[in-house]
N, C-alpha and C. Protein backbone atom coordinates (compact mmCIF):
# COMPACT_ATOMS: atom_id res chain seq x y z
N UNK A 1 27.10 -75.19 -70.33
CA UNK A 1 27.31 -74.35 -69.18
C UNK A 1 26.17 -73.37 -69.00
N UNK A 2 25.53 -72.90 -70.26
CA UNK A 2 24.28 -72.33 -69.83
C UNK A 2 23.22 -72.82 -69.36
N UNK A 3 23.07 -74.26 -69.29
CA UNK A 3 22.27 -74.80 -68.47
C UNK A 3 22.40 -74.63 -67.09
N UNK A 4 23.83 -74.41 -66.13
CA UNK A 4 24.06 -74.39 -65.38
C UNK A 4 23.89 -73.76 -64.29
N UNK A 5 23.48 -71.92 -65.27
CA UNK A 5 22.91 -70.91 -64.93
C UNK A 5 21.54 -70.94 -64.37
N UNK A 6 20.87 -71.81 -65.15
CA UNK A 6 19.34 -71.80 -64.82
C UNK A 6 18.92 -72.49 -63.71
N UNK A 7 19.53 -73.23 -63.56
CA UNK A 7 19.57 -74.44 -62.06
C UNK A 7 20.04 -74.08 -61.15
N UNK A 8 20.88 -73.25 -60.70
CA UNK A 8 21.66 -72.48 -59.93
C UNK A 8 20.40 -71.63 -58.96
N UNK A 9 20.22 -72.52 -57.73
CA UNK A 9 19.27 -71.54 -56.83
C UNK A 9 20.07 -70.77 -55.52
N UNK A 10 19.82 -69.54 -55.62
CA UNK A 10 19.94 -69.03 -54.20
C UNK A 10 19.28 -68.75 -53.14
N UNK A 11 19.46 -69.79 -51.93
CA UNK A 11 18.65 -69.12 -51.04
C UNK A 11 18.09 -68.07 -50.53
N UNK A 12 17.24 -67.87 -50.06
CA UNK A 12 17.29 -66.49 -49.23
C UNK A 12 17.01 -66.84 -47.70
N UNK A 13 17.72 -66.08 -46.66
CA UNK A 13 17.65 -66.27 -45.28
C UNK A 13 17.08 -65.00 -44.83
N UNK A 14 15.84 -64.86 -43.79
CA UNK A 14 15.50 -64.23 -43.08
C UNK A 14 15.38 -63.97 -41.31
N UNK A 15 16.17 -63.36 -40.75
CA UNK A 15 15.94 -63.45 -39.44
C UNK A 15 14.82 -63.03 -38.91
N UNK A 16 14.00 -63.13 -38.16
CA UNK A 16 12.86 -62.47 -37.17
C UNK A 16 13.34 -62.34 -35.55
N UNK A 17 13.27 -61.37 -35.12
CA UNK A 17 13.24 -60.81 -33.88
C UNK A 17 12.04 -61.10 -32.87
N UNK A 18 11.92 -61.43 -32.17
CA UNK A 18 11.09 -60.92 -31.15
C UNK A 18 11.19 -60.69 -29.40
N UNK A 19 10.23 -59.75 -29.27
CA UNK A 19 10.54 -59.04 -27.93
C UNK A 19 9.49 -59.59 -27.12
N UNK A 20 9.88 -60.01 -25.79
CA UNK A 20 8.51 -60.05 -24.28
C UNK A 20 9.15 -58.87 -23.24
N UNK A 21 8.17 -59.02 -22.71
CA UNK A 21 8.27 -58.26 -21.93
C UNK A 21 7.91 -59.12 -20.43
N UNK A 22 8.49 -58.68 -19.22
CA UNK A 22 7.85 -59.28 -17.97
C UNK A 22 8.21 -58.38 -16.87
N UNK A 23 6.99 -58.70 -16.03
CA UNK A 23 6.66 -57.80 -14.78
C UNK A 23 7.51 -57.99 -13.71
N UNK A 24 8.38 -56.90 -12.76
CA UNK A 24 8.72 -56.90 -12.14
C UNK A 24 9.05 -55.59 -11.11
N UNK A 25 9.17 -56.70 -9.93
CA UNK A 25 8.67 -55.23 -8.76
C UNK A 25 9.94 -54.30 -8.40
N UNK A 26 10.27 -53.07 -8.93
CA UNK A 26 11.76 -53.16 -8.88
C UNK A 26 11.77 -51.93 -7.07
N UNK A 27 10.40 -51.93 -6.78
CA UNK A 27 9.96 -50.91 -5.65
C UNK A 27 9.07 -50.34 -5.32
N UNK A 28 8.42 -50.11 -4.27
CA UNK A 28 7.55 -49.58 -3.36
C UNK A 28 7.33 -48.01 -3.40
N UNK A 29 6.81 -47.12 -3.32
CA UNK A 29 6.26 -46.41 -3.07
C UNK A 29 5.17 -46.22 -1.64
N UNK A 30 5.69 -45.04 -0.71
CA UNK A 30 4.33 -44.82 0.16
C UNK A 30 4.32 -43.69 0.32
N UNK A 31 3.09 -43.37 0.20
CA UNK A 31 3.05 -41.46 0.35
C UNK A 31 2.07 -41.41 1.75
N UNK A 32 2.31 -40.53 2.39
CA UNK A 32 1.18 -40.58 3.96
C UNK A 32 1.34 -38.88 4.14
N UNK A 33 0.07 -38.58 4.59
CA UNK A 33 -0.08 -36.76 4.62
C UNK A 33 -0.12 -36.64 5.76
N UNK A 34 0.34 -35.43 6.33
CA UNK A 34 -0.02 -35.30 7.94
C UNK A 34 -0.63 -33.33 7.67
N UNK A 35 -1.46 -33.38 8.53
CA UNK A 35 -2.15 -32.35 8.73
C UNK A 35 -1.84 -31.49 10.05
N UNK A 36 -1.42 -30.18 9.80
CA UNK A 36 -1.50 -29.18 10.98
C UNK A 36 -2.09 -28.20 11.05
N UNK A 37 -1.77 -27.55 12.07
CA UNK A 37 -3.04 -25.97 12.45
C UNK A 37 -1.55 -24.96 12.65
N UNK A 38 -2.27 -24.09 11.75
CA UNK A 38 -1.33 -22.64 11.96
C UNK A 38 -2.15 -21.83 12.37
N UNK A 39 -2.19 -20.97 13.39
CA UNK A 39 -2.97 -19.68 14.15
C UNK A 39 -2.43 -19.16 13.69
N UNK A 40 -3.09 -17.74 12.42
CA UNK A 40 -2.45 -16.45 12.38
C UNK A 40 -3.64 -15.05 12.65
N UNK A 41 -3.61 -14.11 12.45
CA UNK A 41 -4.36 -12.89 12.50
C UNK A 41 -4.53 -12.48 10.82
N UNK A 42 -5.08 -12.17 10.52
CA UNK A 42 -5.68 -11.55 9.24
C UNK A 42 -6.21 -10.13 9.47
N UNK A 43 -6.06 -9.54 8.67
CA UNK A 43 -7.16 -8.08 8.64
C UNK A 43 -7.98 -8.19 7.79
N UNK A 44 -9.29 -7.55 8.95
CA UNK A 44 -10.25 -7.44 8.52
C UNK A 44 -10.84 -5.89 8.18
N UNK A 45 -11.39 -5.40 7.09
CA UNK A 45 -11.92 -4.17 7.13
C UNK A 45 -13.07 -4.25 7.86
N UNK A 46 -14.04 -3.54 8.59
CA UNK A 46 -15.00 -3.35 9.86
C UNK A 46 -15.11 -1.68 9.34
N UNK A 47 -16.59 -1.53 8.88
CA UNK A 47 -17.24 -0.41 9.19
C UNK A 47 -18.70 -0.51 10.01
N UNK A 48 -19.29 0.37 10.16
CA UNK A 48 -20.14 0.89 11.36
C UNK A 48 -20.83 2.40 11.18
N UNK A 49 -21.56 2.79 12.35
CA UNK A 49 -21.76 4.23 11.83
C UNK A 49 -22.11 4.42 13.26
N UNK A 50 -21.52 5.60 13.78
CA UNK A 50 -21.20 5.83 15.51
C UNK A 50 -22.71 7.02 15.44
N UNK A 51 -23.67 6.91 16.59
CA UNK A 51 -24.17 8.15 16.75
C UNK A 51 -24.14 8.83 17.64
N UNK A 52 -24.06 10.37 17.10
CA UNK A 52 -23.98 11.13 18.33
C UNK A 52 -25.25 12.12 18.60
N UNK A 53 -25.90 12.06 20.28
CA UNK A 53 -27.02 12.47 20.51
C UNK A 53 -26.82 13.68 21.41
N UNK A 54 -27.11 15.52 20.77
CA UNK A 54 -27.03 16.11 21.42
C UNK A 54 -28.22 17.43 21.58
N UNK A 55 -28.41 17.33 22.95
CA UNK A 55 -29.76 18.03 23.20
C UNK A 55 -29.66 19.51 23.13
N UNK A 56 -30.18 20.17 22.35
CA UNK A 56 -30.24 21.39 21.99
C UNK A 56 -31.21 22.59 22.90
N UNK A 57 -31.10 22.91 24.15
CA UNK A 57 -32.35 23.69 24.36
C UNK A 57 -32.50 24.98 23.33
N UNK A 58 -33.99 25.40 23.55
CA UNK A 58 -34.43 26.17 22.57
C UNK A 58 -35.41 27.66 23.30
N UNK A 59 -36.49 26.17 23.88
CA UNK A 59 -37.42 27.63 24.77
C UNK A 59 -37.99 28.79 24.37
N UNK A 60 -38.72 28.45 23.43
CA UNK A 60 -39.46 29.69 22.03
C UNK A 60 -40.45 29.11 21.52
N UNK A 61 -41.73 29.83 21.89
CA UNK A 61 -43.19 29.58 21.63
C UNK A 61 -43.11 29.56 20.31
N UNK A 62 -43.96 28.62 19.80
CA UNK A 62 -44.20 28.27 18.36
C UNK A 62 -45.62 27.89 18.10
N UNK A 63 -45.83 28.30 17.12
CA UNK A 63 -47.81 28.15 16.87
C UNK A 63 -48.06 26.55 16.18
N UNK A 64 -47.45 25.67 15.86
CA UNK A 64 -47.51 24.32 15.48
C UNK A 64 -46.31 23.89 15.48
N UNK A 65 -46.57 22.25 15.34
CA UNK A 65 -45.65 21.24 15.85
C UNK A 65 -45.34 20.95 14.94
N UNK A 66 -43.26 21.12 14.97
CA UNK A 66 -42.72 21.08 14.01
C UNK A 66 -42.27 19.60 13.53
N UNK A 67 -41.87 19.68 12.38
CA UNK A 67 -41.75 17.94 11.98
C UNK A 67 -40.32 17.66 11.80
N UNK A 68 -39.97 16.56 12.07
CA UNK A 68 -38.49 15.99 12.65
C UNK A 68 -38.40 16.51 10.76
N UNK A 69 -36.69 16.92 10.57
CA UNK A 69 -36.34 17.29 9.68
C UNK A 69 -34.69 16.54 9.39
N UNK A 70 -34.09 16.41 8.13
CA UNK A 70 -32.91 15.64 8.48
C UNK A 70 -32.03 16.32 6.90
N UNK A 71 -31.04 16.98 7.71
CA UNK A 71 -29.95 17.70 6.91
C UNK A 71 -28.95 17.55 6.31
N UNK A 72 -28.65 16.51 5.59
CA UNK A 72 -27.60 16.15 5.69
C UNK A 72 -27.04 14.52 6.52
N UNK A 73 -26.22 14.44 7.40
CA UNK A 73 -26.04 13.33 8.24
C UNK A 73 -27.16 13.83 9.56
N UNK A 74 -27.35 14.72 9.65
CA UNK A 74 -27.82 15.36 10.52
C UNK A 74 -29.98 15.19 10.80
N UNK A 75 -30.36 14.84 12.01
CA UNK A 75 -31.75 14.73 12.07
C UNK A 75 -32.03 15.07 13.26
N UNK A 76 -33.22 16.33 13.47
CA UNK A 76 -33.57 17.20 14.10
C UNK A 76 -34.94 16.48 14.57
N UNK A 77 -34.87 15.93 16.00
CA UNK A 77 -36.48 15.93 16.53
C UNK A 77 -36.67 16.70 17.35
N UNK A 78 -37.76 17.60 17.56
CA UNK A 78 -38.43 18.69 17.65
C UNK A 78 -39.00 17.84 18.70
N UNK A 79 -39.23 18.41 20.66
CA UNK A 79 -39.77 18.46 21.43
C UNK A 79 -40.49 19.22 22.22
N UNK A 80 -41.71 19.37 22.54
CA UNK A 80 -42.34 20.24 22.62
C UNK A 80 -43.32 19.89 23.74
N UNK A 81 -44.17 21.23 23.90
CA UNK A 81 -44.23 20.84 25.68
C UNK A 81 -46.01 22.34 25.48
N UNK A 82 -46.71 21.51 26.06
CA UNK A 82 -47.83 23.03 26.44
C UNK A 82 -47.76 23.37 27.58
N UNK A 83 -47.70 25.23 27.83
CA UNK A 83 -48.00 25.59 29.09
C UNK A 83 -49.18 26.13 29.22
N UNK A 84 -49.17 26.09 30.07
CA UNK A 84 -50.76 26.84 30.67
C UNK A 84 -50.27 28.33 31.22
N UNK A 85 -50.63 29.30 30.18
CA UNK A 85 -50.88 30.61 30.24
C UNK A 85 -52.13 31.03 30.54
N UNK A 86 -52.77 32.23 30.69
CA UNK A 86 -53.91 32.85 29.99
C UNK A 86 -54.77 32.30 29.23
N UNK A 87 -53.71 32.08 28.09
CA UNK A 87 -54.27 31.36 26.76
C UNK A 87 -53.22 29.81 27.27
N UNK A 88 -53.86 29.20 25.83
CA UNK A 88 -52.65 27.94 25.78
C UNK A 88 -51.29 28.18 24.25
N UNK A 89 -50.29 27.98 24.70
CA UNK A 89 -49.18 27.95 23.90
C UNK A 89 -48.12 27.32 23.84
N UNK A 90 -47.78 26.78 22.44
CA UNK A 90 -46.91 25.87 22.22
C UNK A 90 -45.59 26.57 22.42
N UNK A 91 -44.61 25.43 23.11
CA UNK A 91 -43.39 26.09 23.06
C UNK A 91 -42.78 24.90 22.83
N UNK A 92 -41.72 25.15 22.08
CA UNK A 92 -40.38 24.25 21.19
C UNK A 92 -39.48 24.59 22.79
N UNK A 93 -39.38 23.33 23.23
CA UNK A 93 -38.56 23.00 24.47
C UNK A 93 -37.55 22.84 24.29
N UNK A 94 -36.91 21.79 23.28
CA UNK A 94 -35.56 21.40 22.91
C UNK A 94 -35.72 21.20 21.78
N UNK A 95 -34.39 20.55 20.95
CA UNK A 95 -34.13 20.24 19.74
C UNK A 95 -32.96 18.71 20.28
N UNK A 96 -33.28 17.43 19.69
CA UNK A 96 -32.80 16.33 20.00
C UNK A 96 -31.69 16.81 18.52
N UNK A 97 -30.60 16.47 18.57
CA UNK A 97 -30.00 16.76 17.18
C UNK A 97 -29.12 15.18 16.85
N UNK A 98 -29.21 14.53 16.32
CA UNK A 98 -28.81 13.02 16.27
C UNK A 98 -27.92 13.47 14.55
N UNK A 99 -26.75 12.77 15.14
CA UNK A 99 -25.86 12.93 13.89
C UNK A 99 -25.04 11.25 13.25
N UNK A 100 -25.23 10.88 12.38
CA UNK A 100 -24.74 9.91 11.97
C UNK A 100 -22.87 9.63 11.72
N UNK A 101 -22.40 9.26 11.85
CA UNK A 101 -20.79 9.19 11.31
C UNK A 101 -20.65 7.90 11.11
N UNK A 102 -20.43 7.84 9.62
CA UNK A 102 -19.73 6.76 9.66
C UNK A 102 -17.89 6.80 9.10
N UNK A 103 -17.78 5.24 9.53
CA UNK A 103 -16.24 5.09 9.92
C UNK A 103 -15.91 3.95 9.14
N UNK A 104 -14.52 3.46 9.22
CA UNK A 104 -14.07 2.06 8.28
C UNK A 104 -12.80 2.15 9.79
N UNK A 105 -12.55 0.74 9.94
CA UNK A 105 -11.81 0.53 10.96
C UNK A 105 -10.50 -0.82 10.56
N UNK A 106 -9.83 -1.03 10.65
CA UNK A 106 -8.97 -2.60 9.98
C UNK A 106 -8.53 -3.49 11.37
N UNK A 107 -9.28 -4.49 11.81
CA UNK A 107 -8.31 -5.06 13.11
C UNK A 107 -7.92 -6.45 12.77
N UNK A 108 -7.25 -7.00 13.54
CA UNK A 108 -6.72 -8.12 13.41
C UNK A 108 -7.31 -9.33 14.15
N UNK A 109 -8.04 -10.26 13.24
CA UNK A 109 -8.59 -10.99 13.17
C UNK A 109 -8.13 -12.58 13.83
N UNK A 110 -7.93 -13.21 15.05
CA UNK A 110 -7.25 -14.69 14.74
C UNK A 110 -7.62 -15.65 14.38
N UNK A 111 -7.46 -16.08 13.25
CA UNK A 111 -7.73 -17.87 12.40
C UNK A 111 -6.87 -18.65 12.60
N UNK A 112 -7.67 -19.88 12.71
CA UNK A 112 -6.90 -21.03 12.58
C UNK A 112 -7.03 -21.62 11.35
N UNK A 113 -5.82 -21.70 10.31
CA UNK A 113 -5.89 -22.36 9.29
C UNK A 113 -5.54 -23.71 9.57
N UNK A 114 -5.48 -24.95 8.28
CA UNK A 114 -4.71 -26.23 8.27
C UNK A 114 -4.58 -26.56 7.11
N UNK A 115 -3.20 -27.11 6.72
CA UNK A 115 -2.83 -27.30 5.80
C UNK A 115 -2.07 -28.71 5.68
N UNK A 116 -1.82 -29.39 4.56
CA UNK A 116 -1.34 -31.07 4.50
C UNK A 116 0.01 -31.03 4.17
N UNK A 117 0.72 -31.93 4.44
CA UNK A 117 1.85 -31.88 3.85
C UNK A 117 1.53 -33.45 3.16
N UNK A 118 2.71 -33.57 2.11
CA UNK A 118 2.76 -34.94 1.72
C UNK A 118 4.19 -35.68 2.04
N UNK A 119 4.26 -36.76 2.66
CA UNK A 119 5.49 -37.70 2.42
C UNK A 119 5.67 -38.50 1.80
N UNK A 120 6.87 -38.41 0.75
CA UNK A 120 6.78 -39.95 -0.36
C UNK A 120 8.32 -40.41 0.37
N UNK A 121 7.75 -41.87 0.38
CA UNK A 121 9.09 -42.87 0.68
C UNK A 121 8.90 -44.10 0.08
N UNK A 122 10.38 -44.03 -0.84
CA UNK A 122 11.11 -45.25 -1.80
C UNK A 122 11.40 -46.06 -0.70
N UNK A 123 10.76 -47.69 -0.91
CA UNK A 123 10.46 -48.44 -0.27
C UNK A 123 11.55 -49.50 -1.35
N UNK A 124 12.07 -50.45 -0.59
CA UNK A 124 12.91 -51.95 -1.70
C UNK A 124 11.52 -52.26 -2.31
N UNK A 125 11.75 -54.13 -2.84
CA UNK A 125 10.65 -54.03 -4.02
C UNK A 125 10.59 -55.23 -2.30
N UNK A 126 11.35 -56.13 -1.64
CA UNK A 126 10.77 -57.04 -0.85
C UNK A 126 10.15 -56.29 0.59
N UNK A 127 11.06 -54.90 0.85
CA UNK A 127 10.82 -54.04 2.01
C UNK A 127 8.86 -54.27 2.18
N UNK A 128 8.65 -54.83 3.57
CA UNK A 128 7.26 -54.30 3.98
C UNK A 128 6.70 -53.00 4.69
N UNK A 129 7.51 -52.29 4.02
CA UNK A 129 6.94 -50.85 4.87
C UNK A 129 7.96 -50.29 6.11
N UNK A 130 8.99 -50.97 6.44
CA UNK A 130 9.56 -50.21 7.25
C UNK A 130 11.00 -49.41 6.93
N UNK A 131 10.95 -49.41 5.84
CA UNK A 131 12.37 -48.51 5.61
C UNK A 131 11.26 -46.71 5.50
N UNK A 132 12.43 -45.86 5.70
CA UNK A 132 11.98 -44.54 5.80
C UNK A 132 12.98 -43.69 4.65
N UNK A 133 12.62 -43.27 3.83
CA UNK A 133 13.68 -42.32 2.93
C UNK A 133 12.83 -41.55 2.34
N UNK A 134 12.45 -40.58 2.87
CA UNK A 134 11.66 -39.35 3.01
C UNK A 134 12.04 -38.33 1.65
N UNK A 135 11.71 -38.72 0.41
CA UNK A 135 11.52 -37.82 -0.70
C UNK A 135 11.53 -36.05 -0.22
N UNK A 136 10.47 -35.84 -0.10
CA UNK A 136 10.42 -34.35 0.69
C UNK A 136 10.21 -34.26 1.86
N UNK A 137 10.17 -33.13 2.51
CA UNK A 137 9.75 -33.00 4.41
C UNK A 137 9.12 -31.95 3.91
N UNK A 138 8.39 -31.23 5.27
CA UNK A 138 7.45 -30.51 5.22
C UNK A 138 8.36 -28.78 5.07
N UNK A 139 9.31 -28.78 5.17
CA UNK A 139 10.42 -27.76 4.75
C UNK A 139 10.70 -27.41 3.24
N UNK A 140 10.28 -28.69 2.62
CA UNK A 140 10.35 -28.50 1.25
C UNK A 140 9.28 -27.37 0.79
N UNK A 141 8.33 -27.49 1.36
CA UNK A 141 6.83 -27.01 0.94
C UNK A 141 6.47 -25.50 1.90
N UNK A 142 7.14 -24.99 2.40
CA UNK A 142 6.58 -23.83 3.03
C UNK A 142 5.71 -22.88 2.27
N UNK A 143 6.07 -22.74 1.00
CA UNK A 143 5.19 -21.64 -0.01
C UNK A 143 3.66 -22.33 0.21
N UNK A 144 3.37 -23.34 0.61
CA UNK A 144 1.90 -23.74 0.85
C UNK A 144 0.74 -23.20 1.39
């Protein structure tokens, strides 16, 4: 009987698996953008510098011709004039006084922006393009 032991084979069984894989169309996809124009106003900052020109009479003999001088915003041209006296003498006729200001102003600007929207539509897998099932609308997207 101990021979019996030794002769005694057990099989062994192994299964193997295997996987495919195959292609299929289970649907369509179409995305199409449409583009519009929004007119709005914007502000704009706008500076400048306004001048103001005011004639100073004066009318006081002066022995030389004085030189334009500038004070501040402020610039003084000196006009002057000879009469015929006796002698000859300068006289300071006027004073031109030209003053600078400047300003900052904000107005409202109108642009035309444009912006896209996108449409996606789930299409069947045989559908040629004419079914419509509109994923988002352009309502979805206002933060744009």
């Amino acid at each position: 009987m101990a021979d019996d032991r030794d002769d005694a084979v057990l099989p062994l069984i192994e299964e193997r698996l295997t996987i495919t894989k195959d292609r299929r169309m289970t649907g369509r996809v179409r995305v199409s953008t449409t583009t519009e124009t929004v007119d709005s106003t914007l502000p704009v900052e706008l500076s400048g510098t306004e001048v103001h020109v005011v004639r100073v009479p004066i009318d006081r003999r002066i022995d030389t011709v004085p030189e334009i001088t500038t004070e501040g915003e402020l610039t003084i041209v000196p006009v002057v004039e000879e009469r015929m006296v006796m002698t000859r003498e300068l006289y300071l006729r006027e004073e031109i006084h030209i003053r600078r200001i400047d300003f900052q102003d904000t107005q409202e600007v109108p642009v035309s922006v444009r912006r896209q929207t996108a449409h996606v539509e789930h299409l069947g897998p045989d559908d040629a393009g004419t079914g419509t099932a509109p994923l988002h609308s352009k309502d979805d997207h206002d933060d744009l």
